[in-house]
PDB file of N, CA and C in Angstrom:
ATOM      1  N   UNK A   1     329.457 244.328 -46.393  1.00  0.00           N
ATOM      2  CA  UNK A   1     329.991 245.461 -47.120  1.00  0.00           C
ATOM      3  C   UNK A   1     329.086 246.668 -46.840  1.00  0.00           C
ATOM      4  N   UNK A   2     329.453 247.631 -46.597  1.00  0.00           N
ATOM      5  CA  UNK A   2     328.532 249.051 -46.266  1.00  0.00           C
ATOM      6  C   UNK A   2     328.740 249.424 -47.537  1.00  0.00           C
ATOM      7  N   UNK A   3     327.689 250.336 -47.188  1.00  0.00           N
ATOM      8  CA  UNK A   3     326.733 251.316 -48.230  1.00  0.00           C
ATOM      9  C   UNK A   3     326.884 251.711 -49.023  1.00  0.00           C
ATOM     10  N   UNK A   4     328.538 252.402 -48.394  1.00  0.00           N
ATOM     11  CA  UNK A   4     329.234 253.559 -49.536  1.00  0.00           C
ATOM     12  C   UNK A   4     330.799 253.054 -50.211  1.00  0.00           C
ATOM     13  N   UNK A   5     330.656 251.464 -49.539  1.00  0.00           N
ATOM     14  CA  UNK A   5     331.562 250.917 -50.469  1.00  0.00           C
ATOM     15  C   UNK A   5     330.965 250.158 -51.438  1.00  0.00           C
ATOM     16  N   UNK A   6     329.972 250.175 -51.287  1.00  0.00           N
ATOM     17  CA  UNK A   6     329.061 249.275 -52.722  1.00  0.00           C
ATOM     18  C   UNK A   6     328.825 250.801 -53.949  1.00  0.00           C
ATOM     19  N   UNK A   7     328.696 251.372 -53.147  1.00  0.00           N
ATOM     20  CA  UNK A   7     328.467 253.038 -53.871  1.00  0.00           C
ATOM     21  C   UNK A   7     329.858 253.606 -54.921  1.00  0.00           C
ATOM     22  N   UNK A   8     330.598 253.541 -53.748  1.00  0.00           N
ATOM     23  CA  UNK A   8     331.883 253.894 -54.330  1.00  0.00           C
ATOM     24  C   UNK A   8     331.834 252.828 -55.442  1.00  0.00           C
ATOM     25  N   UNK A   9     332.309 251.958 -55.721  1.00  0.00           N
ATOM     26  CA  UNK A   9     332.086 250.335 -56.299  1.00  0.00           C
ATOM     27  C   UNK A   9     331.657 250.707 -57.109  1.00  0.00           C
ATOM     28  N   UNK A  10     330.367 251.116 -57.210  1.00  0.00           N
ATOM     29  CA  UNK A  10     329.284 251.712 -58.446  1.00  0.00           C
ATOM     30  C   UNK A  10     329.954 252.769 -59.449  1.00  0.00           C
ATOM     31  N   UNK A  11     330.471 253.377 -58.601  1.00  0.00           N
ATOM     32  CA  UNK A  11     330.555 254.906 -59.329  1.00  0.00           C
ATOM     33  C   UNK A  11     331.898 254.329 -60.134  1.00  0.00           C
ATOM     34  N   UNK A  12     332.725 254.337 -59.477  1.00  0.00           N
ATOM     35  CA  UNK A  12     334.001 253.869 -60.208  1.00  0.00           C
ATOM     36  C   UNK A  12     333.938 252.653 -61.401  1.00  0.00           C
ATOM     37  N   UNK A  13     332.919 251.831 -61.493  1.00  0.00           N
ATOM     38  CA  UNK A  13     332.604 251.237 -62.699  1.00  0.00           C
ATOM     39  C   UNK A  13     331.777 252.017 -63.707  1.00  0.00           C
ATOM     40  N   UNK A  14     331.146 252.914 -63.265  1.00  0.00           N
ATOM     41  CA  UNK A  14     330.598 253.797 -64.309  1.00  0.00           C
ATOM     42  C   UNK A  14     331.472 254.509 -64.033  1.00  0.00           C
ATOM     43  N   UNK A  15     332.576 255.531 -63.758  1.00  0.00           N
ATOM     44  CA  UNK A  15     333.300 256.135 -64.370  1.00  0.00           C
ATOM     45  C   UNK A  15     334.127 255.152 -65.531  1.00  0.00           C
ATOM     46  N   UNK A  16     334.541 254.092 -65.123  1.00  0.00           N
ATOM     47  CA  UNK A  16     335.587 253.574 -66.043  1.00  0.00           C
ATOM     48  C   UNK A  16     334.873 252.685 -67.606  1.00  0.00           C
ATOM     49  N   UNK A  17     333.578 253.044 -67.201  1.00  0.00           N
ATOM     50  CA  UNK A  17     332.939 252.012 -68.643  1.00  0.00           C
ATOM     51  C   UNK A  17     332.808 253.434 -69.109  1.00  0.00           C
ATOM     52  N   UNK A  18     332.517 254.667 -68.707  1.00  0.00           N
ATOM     53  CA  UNK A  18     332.603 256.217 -69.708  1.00  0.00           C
ATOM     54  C   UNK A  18     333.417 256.562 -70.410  1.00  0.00           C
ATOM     55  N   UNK A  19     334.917 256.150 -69.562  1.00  0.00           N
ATOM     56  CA  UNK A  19     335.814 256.527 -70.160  1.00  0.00           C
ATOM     57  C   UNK A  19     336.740 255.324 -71.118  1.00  0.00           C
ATOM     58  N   UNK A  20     335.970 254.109 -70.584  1.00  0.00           N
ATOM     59  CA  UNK A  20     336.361 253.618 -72.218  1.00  0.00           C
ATOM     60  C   UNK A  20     335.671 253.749 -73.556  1.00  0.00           C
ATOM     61  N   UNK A  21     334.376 253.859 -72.858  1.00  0.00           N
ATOM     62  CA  UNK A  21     333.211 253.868 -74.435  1.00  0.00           C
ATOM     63  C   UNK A  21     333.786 255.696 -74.893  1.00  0.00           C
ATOM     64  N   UNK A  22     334.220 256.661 -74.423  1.00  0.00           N
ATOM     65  CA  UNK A  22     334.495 257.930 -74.855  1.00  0.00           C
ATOM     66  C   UNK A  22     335.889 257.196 -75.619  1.00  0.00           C
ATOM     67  N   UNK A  23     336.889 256.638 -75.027  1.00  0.00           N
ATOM     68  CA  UNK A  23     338.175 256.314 -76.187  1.00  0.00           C
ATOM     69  C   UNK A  23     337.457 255.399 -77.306  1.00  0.00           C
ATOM     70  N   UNK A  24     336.586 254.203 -76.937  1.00  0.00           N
ATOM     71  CA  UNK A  24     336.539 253.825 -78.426  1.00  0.00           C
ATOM     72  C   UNK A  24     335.773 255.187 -79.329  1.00  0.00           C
ATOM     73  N   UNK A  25     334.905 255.840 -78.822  1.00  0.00           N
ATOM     74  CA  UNK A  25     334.366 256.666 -79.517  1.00  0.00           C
ATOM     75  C   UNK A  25     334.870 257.397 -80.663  1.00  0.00           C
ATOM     76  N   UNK A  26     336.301 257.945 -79.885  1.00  0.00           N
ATOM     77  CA  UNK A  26     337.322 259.026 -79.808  1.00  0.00           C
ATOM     78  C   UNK A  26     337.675 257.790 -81.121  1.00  0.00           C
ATOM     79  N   UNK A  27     337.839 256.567 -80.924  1.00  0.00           N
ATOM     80  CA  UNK A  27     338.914 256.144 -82.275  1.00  0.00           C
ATOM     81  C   UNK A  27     337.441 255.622 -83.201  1.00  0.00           C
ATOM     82  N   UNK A  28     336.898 255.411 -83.444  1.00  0.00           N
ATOM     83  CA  UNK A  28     335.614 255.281 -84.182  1.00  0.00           C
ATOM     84  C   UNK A  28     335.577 256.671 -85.095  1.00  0.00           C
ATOM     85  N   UNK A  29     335.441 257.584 -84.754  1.00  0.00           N
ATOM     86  CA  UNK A  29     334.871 258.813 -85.009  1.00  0.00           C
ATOM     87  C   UNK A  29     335.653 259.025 -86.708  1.00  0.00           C
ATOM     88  N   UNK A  30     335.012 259.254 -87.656  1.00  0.00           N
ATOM     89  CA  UNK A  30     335.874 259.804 -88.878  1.00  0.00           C
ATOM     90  C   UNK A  30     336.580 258.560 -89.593  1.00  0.00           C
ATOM     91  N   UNK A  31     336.381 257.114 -89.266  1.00  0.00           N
ATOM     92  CA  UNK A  31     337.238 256.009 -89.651  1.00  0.00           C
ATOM     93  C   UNK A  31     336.402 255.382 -89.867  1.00  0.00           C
ATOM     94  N   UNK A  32     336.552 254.237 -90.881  1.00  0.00           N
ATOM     95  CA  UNK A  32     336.276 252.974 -91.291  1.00  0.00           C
ATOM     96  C   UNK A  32     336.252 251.757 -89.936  1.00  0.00           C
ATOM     97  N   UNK A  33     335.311 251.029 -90.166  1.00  0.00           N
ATOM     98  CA  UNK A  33     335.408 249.766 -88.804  1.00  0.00           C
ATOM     99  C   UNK A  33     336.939 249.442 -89.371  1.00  0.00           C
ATOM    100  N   UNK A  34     337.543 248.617 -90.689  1.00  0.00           N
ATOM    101  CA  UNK A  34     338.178 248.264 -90.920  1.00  0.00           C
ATOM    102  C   UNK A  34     340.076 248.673 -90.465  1.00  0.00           C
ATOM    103  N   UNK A  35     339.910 249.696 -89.744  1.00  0.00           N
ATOM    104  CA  UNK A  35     340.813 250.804 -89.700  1.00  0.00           C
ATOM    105  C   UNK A  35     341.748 250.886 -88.110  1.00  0.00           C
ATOM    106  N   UNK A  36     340.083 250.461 -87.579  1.00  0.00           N
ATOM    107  CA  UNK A  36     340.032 250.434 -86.108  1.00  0.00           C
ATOM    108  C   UNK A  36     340.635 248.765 -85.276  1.00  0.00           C
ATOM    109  N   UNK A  37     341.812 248.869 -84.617  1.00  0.00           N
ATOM    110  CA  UNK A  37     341.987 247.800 -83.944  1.00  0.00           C
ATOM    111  C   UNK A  37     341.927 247.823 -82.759  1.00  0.00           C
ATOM    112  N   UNK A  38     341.808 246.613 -81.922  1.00  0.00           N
ATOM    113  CA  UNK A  38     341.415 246.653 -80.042  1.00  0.00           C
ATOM    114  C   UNK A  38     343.241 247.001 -79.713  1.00  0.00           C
ATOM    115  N   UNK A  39     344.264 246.868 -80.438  1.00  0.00           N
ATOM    116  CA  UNK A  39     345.160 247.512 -79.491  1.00  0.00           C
ATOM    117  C   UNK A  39     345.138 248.754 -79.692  1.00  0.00           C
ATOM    118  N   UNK A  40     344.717 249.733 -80.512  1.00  0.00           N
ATOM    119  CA  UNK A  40     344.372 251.054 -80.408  1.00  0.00           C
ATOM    120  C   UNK A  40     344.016 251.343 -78.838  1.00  0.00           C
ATOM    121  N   UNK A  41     342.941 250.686 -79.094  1.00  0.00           N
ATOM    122  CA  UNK A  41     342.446 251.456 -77.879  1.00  0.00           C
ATOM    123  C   UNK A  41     342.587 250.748 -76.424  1.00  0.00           C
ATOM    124  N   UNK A  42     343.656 249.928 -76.253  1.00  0.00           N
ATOM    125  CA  UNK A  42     344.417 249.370 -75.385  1.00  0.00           C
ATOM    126  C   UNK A  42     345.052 250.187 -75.124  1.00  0.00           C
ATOM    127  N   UNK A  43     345.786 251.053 -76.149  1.00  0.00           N
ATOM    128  CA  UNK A  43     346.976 251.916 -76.129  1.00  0.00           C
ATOM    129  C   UNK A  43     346.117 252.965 -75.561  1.00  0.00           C
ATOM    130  N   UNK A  44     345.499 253.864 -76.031  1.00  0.00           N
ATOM    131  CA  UNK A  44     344.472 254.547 -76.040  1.00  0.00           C
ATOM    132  C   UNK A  44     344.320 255.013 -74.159  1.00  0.00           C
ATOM    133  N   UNK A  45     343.482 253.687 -73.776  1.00  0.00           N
ATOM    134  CA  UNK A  45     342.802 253.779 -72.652  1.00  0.00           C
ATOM    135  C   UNK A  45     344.168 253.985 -71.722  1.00  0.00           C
ATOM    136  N   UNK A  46     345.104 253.159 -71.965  1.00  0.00           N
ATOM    137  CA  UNK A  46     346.309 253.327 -70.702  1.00  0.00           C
ATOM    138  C   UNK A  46     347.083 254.666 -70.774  1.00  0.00           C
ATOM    139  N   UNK A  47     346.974 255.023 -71.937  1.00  0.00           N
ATOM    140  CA  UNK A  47     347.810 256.309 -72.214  1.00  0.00           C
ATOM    141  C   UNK A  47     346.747 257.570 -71.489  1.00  0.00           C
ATOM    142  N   UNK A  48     345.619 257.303 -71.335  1.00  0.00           N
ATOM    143  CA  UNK A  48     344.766 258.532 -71.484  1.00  0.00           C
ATOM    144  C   UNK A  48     344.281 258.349 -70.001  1.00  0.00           C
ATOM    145  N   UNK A  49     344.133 257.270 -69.773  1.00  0.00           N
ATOM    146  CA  UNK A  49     343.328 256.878 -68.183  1.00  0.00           C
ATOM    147  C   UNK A  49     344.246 255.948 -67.439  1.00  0.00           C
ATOM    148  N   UNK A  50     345.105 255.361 -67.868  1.00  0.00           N
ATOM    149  CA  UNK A  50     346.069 254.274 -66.769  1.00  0.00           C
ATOM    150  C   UNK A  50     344.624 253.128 -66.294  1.00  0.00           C
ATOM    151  N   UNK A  51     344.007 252.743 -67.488  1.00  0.00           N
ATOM    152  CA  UNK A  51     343.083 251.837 -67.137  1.00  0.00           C
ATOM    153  C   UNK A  51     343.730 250.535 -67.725  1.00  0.00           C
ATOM    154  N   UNK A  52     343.933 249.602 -67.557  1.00  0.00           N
ATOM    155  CA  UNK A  52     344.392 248.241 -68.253  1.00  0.00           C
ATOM    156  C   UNK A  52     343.512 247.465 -68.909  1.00  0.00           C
ATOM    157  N   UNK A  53     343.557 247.046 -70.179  1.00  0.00           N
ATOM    158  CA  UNK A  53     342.221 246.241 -70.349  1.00  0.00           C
ATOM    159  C   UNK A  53     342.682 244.940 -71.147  1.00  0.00           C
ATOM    160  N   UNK A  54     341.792 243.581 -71.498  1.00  0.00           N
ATOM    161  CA  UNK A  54     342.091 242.748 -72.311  1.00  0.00           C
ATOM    162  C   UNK A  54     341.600 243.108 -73.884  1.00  0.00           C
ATOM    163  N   UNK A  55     342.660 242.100 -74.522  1.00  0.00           N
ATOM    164  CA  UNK A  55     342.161 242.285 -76.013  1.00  0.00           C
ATOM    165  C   UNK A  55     340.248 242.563 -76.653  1.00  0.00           C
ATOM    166  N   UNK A  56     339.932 241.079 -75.855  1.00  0.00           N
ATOM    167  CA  UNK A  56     338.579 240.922 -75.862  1.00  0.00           C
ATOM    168  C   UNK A  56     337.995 241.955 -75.154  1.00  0.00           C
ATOM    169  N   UNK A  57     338.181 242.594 -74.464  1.00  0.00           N
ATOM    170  CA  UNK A  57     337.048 243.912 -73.546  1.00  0.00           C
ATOM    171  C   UNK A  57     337.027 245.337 -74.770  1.00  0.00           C
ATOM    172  N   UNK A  58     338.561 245.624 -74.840  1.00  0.00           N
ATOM    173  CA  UNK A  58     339.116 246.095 -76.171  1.00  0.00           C
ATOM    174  C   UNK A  58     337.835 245.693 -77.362  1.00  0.00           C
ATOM    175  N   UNK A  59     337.475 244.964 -77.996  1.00  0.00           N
ATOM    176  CA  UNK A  59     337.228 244.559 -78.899  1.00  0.00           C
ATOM    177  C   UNK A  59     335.345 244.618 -78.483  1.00  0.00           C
ATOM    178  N   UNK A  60     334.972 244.323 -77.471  1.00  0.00           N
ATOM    179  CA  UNK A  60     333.835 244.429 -76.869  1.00  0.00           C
ATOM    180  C   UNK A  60     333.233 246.350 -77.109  1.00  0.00           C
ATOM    181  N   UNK A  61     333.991 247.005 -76.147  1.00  0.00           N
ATOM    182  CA  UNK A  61     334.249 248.344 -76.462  1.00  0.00           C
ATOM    183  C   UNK A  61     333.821 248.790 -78.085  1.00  0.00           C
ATOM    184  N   UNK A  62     335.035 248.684 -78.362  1.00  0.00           N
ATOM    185  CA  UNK A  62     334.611 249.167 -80.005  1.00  0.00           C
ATOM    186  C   UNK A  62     333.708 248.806 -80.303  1.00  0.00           C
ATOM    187  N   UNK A  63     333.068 247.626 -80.531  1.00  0.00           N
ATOM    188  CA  UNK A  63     331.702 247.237 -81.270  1.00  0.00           C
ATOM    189  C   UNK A  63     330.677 247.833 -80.360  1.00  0.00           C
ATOM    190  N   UNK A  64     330.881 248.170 -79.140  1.00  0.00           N
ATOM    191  CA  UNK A  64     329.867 248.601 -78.392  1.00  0.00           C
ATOM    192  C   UNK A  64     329.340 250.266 -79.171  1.00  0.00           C
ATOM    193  N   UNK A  65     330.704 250.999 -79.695  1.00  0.00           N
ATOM    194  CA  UNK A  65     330.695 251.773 -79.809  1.00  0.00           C
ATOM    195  C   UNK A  65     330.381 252.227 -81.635  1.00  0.00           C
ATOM    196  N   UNK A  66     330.363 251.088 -82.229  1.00  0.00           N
ATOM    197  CA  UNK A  66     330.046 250.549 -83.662  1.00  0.00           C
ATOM    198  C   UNK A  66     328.271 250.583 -83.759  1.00  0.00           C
ATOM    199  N   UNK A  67     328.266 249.692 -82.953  1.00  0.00           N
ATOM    200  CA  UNK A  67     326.395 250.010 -82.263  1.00  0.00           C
ATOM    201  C   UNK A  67     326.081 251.418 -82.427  1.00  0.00           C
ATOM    202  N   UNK A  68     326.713 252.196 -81.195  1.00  0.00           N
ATOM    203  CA  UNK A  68     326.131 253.244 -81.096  1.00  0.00           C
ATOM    204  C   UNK A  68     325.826 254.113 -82.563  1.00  0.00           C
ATOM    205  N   UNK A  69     326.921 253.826 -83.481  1.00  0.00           N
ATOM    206  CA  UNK A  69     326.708 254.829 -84.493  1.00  0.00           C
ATOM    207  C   UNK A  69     326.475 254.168 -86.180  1.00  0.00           C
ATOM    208  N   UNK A  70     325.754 253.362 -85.637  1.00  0.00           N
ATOM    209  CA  UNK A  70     325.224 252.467 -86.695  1.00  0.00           C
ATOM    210  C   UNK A  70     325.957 251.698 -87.848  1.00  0.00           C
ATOM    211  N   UNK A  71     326.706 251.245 -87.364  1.00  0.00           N
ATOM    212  CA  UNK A  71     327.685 251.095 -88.346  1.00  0.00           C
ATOM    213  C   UNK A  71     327.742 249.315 -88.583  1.00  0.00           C
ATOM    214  N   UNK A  72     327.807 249.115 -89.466  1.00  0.00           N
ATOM    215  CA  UNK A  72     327.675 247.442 -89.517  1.00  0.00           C
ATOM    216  C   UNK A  72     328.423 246.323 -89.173  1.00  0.00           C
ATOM    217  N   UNK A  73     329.525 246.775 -89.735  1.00  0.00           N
ATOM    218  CA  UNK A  73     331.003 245.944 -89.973  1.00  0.00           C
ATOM    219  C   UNK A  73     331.079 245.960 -87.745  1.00  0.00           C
ATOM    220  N   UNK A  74     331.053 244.522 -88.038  1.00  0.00           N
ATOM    221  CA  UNK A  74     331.770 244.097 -85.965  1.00  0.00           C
ATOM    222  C   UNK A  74     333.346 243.641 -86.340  1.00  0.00           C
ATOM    223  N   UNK A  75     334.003 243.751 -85.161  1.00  0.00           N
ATOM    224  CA  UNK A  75     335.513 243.261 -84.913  1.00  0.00           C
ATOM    225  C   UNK A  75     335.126 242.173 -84.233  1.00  0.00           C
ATOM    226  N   UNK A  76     335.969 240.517 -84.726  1.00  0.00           N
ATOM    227  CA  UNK A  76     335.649 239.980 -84.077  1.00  0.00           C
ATOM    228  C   UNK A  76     336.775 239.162 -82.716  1.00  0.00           C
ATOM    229  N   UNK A  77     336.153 238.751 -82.068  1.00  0.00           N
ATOM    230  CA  UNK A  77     336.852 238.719 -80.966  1.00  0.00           C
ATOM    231  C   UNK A  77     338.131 237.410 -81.181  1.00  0.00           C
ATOM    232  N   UNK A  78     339.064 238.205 -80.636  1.00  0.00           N
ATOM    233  CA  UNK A  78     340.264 237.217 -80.504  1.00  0.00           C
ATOM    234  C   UNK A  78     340.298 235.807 -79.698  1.00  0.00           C
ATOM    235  N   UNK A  79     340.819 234.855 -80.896  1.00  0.00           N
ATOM    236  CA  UNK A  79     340.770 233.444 -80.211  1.00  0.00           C
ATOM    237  C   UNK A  79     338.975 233.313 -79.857  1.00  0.00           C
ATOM    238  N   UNK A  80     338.268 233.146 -80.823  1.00  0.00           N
ATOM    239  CA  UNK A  80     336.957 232.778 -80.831  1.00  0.00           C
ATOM    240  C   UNK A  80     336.318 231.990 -82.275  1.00  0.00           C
TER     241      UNK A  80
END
């Protein structure tokens, strides 16, 4: 594999982990954990980016983004 397809590779996974942690953000922001569901931002991400994601990544996301702003309450993951 060359250089600048490992590069490219790179970049395009950090673009697409930005622009999901910015939608869970975007649905976090002003709400209760309780409020917030992973098809939100299923809906969310495809409507806004045409990114596809699973329930569980969905659900990964948000709490990632629960972290960030200290918040206690986790979503927990589907079928676990």
């Amino acid at each position: 594999m060359s250089k600048f397809k490992k590069y490219r590779e790179a970049r395009n996974a950090y673009r697409r982990h930005a622009r999901l942690m910015a939608a869970a953000d975007h649905l976090i922001y002003g709400r209760n954990a309780e409020e917030v569901a992973a098809a939100d931002l299923i809906a969310l991400a495809f409507g806004r980016h045409q990114i596809r994601i699973t329930e569980a990544e969905a659900v990964d996301y948000l709490n990632a983004g629960l972290v960030r702003r200290n918040r206690i309450h986790r979503l927990a993951v589907p079928n676990a």
